[in-house]
Protein backbone atom coordinates (compact mmCIF):
# COMPACT_ATOMS: atom_id res chain seq x y z
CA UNK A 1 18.16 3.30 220.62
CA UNK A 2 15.83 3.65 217.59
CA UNK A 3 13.51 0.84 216.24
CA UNK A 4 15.16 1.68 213.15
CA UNK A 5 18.77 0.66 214.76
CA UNK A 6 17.48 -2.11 216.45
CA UNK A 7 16.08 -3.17 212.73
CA UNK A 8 19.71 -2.96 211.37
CA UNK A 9 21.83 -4.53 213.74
CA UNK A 10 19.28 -7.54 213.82
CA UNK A 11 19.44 -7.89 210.15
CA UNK A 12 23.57 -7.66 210.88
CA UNK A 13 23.57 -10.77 213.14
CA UNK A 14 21.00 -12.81 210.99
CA UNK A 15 23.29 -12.32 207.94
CA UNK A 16 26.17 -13.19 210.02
CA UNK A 17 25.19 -15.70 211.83
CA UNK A 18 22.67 -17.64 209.11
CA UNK A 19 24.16 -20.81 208.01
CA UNK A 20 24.15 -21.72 212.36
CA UNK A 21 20.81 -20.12 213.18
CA UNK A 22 19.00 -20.88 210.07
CA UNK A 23 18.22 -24.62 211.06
CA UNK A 24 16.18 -23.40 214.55
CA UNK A 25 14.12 -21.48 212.38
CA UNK A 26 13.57 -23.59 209.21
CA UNK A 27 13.11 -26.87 210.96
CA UNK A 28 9.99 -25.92 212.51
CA UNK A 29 8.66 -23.88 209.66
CA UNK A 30 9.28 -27.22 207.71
CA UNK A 31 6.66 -29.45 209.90
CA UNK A 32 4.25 -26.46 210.33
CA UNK A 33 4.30 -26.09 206.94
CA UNK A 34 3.35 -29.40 206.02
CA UNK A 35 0.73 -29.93 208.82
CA UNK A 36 -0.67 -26.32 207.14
CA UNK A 37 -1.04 -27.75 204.04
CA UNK A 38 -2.85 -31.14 205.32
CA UNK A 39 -5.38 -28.91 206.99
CA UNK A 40 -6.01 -26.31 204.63
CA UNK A 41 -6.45 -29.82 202.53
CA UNK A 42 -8.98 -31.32 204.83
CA UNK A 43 -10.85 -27.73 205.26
CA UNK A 44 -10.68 -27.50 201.15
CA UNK A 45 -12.52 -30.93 201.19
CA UNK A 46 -14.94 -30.49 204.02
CA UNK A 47 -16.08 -27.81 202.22
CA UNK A 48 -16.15 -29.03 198.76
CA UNK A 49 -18.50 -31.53 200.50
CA UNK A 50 -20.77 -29.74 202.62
CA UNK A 51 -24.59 -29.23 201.69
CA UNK A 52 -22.63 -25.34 201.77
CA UNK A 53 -21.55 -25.57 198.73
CA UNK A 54 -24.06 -28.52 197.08
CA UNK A 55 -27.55 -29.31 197.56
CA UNK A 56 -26.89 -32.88 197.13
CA UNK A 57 -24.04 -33.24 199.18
CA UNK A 58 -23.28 -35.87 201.91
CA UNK A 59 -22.56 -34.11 205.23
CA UNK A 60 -19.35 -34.48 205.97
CA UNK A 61 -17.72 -34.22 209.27
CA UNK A 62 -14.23 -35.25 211.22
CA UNK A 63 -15.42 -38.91 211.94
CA UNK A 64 -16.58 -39.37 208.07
CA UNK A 65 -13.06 -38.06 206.53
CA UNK A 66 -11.19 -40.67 209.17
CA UNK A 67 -13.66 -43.45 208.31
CA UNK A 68 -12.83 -42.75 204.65
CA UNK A 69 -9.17 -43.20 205.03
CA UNK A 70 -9.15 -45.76 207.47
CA UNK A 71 -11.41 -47.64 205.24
CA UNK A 72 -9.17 -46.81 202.31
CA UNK A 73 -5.80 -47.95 204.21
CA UNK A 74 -7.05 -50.89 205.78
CA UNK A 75 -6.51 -52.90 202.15
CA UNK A 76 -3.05 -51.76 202.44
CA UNK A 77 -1.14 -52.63 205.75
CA UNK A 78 1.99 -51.64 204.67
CA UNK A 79 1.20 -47.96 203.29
CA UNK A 80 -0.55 -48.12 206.54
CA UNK A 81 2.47 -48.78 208.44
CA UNK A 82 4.74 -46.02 206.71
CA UNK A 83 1.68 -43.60 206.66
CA UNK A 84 1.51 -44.18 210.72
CA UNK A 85 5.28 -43.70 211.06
CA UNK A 86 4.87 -40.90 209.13
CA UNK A 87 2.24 -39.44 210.99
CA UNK A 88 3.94 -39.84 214.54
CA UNK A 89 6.99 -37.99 212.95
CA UNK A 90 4.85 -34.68 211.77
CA UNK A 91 3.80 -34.77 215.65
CA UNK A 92 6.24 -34.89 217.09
CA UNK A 93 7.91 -32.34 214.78
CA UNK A 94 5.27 -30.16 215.43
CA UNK A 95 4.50 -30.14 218.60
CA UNK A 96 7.62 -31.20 220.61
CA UNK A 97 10.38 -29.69 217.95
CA UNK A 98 9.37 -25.52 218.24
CA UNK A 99 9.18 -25.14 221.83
CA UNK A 100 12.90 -26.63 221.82
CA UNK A 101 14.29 -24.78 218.88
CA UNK A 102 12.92 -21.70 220.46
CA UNK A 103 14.46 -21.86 223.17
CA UNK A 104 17.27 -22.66 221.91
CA UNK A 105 17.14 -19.52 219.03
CA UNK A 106 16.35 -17.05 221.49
CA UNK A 107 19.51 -18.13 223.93
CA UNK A 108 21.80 -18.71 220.83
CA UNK A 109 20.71 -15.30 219.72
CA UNK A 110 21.52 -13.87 223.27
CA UNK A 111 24.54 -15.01 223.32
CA UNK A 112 25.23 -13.66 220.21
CA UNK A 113 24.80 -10.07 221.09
CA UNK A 114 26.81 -11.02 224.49
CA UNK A 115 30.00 -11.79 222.48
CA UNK A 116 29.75 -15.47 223.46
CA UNK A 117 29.39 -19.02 221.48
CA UNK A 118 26.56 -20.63 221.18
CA UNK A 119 27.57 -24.30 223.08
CA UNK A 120 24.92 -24.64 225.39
CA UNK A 121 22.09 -23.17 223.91
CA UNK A 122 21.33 -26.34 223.12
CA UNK A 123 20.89 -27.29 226.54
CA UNK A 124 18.82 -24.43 227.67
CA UNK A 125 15.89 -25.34 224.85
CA UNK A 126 15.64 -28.66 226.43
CA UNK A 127 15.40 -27.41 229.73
CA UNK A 128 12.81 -24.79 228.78
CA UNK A 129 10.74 -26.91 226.76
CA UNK A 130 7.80 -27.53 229.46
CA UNK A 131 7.15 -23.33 229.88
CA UNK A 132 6.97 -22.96 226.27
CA UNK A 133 5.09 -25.61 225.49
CA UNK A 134 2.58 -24.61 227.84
CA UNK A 135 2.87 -20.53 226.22
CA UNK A 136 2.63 -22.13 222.88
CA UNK A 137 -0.87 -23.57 224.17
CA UNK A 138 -1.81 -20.75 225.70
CA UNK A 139 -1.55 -18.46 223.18
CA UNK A 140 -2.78 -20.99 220.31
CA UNK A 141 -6.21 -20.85 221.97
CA UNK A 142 -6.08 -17.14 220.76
CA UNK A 143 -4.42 -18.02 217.15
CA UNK A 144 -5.40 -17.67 213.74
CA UNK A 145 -5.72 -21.42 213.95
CA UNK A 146 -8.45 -21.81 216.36
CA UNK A 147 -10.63 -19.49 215.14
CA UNK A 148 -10.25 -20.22 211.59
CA UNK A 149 -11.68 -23.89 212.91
CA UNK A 150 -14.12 -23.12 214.86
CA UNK A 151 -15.59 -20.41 211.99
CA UNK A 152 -15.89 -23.26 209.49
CA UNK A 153 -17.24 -25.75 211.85
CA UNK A 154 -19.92 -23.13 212.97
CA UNK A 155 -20.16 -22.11 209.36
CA UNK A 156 -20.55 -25.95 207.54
CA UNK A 157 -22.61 -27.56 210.60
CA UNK A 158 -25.01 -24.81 211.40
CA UNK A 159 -25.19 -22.87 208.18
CA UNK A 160 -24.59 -19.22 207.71
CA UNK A 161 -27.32 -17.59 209.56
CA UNK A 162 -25.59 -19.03 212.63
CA UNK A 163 -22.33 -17.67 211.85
CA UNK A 164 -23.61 -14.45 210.97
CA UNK A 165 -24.78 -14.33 214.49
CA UNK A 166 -21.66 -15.84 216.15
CA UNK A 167 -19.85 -13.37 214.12
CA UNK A 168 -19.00 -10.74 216.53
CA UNK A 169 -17.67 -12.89 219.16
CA UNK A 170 -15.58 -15.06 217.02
CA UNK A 171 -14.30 -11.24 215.96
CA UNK A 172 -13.98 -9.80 219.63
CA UNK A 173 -11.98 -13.54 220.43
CA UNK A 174 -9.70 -12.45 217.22
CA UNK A 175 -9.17 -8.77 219.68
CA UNK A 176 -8.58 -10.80 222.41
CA UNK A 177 -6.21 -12.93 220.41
CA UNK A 178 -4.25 -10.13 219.21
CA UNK A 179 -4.06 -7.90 223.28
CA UNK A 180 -2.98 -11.04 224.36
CA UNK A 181 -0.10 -11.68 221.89
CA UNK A 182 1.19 -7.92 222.42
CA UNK A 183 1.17 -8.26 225.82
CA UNK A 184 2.94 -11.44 226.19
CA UNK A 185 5.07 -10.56 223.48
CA UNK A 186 8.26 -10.63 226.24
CA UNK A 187 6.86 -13.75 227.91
CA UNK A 188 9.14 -16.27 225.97
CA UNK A 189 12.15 -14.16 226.64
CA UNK A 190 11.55 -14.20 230.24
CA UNK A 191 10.81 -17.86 230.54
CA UNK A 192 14.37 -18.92 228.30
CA UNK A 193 16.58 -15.98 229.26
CA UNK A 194 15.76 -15.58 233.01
CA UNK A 195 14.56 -19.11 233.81
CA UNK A 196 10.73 -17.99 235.19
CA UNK A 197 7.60 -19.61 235.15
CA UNK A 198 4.76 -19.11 233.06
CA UNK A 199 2.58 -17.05 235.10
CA UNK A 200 5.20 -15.15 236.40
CA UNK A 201 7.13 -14.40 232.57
CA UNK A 202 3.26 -13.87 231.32
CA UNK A 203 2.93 -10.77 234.15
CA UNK A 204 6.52 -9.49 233.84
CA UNK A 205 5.99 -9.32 229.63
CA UNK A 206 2.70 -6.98 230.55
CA UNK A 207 4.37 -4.94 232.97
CA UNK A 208 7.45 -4.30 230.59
CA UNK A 209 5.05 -3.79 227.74
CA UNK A 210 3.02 -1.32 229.35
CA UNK A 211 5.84 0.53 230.88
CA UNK A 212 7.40 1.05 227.35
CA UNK A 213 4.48 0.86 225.49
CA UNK A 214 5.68 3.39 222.61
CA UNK A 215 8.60 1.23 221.59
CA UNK A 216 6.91 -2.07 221.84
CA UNK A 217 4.30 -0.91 219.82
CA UNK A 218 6.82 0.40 216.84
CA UNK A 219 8.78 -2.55 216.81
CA UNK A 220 5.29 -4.76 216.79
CA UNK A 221 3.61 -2.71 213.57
CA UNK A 222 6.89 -3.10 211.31
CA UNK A 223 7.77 -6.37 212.34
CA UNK A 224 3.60 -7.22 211.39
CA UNK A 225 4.36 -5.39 208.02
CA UNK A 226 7.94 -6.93 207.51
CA UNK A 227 6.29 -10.19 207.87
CA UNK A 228 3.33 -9.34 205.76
CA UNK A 229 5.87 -8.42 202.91
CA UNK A 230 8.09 -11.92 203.96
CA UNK A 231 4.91 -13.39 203.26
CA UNK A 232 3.88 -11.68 199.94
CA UNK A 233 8.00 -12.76 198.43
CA UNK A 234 7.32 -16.03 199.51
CA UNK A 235 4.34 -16.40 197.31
CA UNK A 236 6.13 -14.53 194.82
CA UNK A 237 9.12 -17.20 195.29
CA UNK A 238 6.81 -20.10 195.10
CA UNK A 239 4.35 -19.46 191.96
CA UNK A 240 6.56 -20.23 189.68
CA UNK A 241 7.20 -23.64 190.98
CA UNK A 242 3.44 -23.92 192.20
CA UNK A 243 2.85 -23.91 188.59
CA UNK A 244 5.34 -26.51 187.61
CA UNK A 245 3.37 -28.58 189.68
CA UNK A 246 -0.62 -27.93 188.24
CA UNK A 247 1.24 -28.76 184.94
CA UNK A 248 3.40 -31.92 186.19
CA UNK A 249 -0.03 -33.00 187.68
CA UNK A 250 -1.83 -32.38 184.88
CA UNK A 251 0.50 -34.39 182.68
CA UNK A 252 0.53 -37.11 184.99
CA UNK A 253 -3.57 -37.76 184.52
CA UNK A 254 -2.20 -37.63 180.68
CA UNK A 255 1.23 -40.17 180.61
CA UNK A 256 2.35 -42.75 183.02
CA UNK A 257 1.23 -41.95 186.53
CA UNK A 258 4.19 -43.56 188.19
CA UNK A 259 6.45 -40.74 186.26
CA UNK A 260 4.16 -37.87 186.91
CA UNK A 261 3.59 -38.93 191.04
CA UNK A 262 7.56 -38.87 191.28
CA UNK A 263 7.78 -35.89 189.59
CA UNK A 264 4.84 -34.07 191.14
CA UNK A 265 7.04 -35.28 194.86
CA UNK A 266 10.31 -33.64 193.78
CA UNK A 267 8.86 -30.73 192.66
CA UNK A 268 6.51 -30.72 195.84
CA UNK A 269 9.66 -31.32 198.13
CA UNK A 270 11.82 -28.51 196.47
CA UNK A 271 8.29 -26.08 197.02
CA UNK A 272 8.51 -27.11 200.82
CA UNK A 273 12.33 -26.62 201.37
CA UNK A 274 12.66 -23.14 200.00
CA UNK A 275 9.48 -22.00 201.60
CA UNK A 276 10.37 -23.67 204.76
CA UNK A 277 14.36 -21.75 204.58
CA UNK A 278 12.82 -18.55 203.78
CA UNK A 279 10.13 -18.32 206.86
CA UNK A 280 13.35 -19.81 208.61
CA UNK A 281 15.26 -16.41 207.58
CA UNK A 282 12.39 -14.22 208.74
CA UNK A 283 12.22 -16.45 212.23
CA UNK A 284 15.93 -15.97 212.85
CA UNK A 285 15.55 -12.44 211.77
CA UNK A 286 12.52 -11.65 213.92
CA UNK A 287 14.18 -13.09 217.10
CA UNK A 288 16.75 -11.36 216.72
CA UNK A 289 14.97 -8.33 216.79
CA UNK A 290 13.02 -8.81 220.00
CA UNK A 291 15.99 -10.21 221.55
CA UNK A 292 17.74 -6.52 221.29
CA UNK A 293 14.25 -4.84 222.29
CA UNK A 294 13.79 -6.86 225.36
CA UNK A 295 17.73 -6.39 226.41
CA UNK A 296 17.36 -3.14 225.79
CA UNK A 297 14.27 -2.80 227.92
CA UNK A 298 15.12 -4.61 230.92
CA UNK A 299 18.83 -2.68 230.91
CA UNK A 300 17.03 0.36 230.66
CA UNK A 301 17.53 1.31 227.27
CA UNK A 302 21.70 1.35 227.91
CA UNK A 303 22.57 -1.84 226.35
CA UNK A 304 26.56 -1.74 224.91
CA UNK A 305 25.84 -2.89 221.01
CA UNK A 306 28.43 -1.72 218.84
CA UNK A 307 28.18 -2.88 214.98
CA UNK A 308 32.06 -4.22 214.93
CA UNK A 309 30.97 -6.40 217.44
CA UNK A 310 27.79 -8.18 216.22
CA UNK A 311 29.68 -7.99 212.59
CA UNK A 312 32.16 -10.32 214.07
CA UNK A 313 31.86 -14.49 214.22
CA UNK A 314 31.26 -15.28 217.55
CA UNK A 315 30.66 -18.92 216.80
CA UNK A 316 34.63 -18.78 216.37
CA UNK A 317 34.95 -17.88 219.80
CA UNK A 318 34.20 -14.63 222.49
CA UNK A 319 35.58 -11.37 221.88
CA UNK A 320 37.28 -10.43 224.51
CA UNK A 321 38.09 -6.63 225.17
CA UNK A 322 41.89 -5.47 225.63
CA UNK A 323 43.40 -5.95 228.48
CA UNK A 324 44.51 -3.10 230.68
CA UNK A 325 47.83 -2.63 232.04
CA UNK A 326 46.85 -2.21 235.87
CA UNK A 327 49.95 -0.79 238.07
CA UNK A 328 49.75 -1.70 241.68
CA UNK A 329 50.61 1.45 243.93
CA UNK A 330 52.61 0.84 246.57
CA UNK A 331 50.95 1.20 250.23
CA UNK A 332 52.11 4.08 251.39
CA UNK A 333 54.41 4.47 254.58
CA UNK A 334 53.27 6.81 257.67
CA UNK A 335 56.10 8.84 259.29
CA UNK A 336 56.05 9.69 262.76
């Protein structure tokens, strides 16, 4: 089958199947969303007030920021309180939440293309939450993430002559990074789909990649540039409201601040839900797509996929093939 085909019928079952699948993909993107946008805001403000970017500057640092706001929420127990409750809720939604709705995607998915419901997916996230958690770590050492950190640490603390020089290995790392995604790029699919450890779905994934290294490779590029473009509409999608809120804010340092805080938080909130259901799409969509690829590698390229069948609601129930009138033939008599 053609990355092209596997393209279509993937895009078949996401539109199909969205209003069910949507919430394993846009429940995540909601809590990794927000956590993006408090770091991004720390990084913006460890910047702002480095001696980087000022000559007068204080030095600021991890342990200054969190002496700053615990000295500003100590006057105020109960923001305190809600900010802590909070705070234990973005955790927990980010780190405990997309191992287990990945799991749970990826066998829902699975099922999908099996002509089967989706009741115990469910079951099978939870189950496979310690192997992914542990590939999620894994390959976050490699991740954007890390070495977007550790480049502005190097880069505020030691100035840029140092980073120059610790350029090229924070860009080899990046290399590494990105071998090590392609060739584990099967490694969750083992580990929720055929029930194997880490180590074991991490060596299996490089074996199946190298052994169909062609395919892997054109399904990796144009999912990279369908997500580059997913990215690009999503910015598109949001400007409009991103500039609602630079006015609202402005007007808010103008009128009543009460009014303008509520209205900057609605506005903020609706920004965050239709971001948050439209990287959801792309995650459902994406899955969906490797799920065929790796079926279709491990059966040896002769999976049965037929576009009546993922075009059908199989939330409603299996599809189940005709039956077959079977005649039983006699046994036959010997004759002496």
């Amino acid at each position: 089958m053609r990355s092209r085909d596997i393209v279509r019928k993937a895009w078949q079952m996401t539109q199909v199947h969205l209003k069910k699948l949507i919430w394993y993909g846009a429940v995540p993107a909601f809590f990794s969303t927000v956590v993006s946008s408090v770091y991004l805001a720390y990084q913006y403000n460890a910047f702002k007030t480095s001696p980087l970017f000022s000559d007068t500057a204080e030095h600021s640092d991890v342990f200054g920021t969190a002496k700053t706001i615990w000295g500003l929420l100590s006057g105020y127990p109960t923001v305190s309180i809600v900010l802590l409750v909070v705070g234990i809720l973005l955790f927990v939604g980010y780190t405990v939440i997309p191992p287990i709705f990945r799991g749970i995607l990826i066998n829902a998915v699975m099922r999908i293309k099996n002509y089967k419901p989706i009741e115990g997916s469910t079951e099978i996230g939870v189950r496979r939450f310690f192997p992914m958690f542990e590939f999620a770590l894994l390959t976050g050492s490699f991740g954007i993430t890390t070495i977007f950190t550790e480049s502005s640490f190097i880069l505020r603390w030691w100035g840029e002559n140092i980073f120059f020089v610790a350029l090229p290995v924070l860009l080899f790392v990046v290399m590494v990074g990105l071998i090590i995604s392609f060739l584990f790029t099967y490694a969750e699919y083992y580990i929720v789909l055929e029930d194997k450890p880490l180590i074991r779905s991490v060596m299996d994934s490089t074996i199946l990649v190298i052994s169909n290294l062609r395919k892997t490779f054109l399904i990796f590029i144009l999912m990279l540039l369908i997500s580059v473009r997913v990215i690009l509409n999503v910015l598109l999608v949001l400007l409009i409201p991103m500039m609602v809120v630079i006015l609202t804010s402005y007007f808010a340092t103008v009128f009543w601040h009460v009014v303008g805080f509520v209205l900057i938080g609605i506005f903020g909130l609706g920004v965050l839900c239709v971001s948050s259901y439209l990287f959801g799409l792309f995650n459902v969509f994406a899955t969906a797509v490797w799920v065929l690829t790796f079926s279709i590698l491990v059966n040896k390229g002769k999976p049965v996929i037929e576009d009546v069948d993922l075009g059908q609601d199989t939330f409603k129930g299996a599809i189940q093939p005709d039956p077959v009138a079977v005649q039983e033939t006699p046994p036959s008599s010997e004759t002496s």
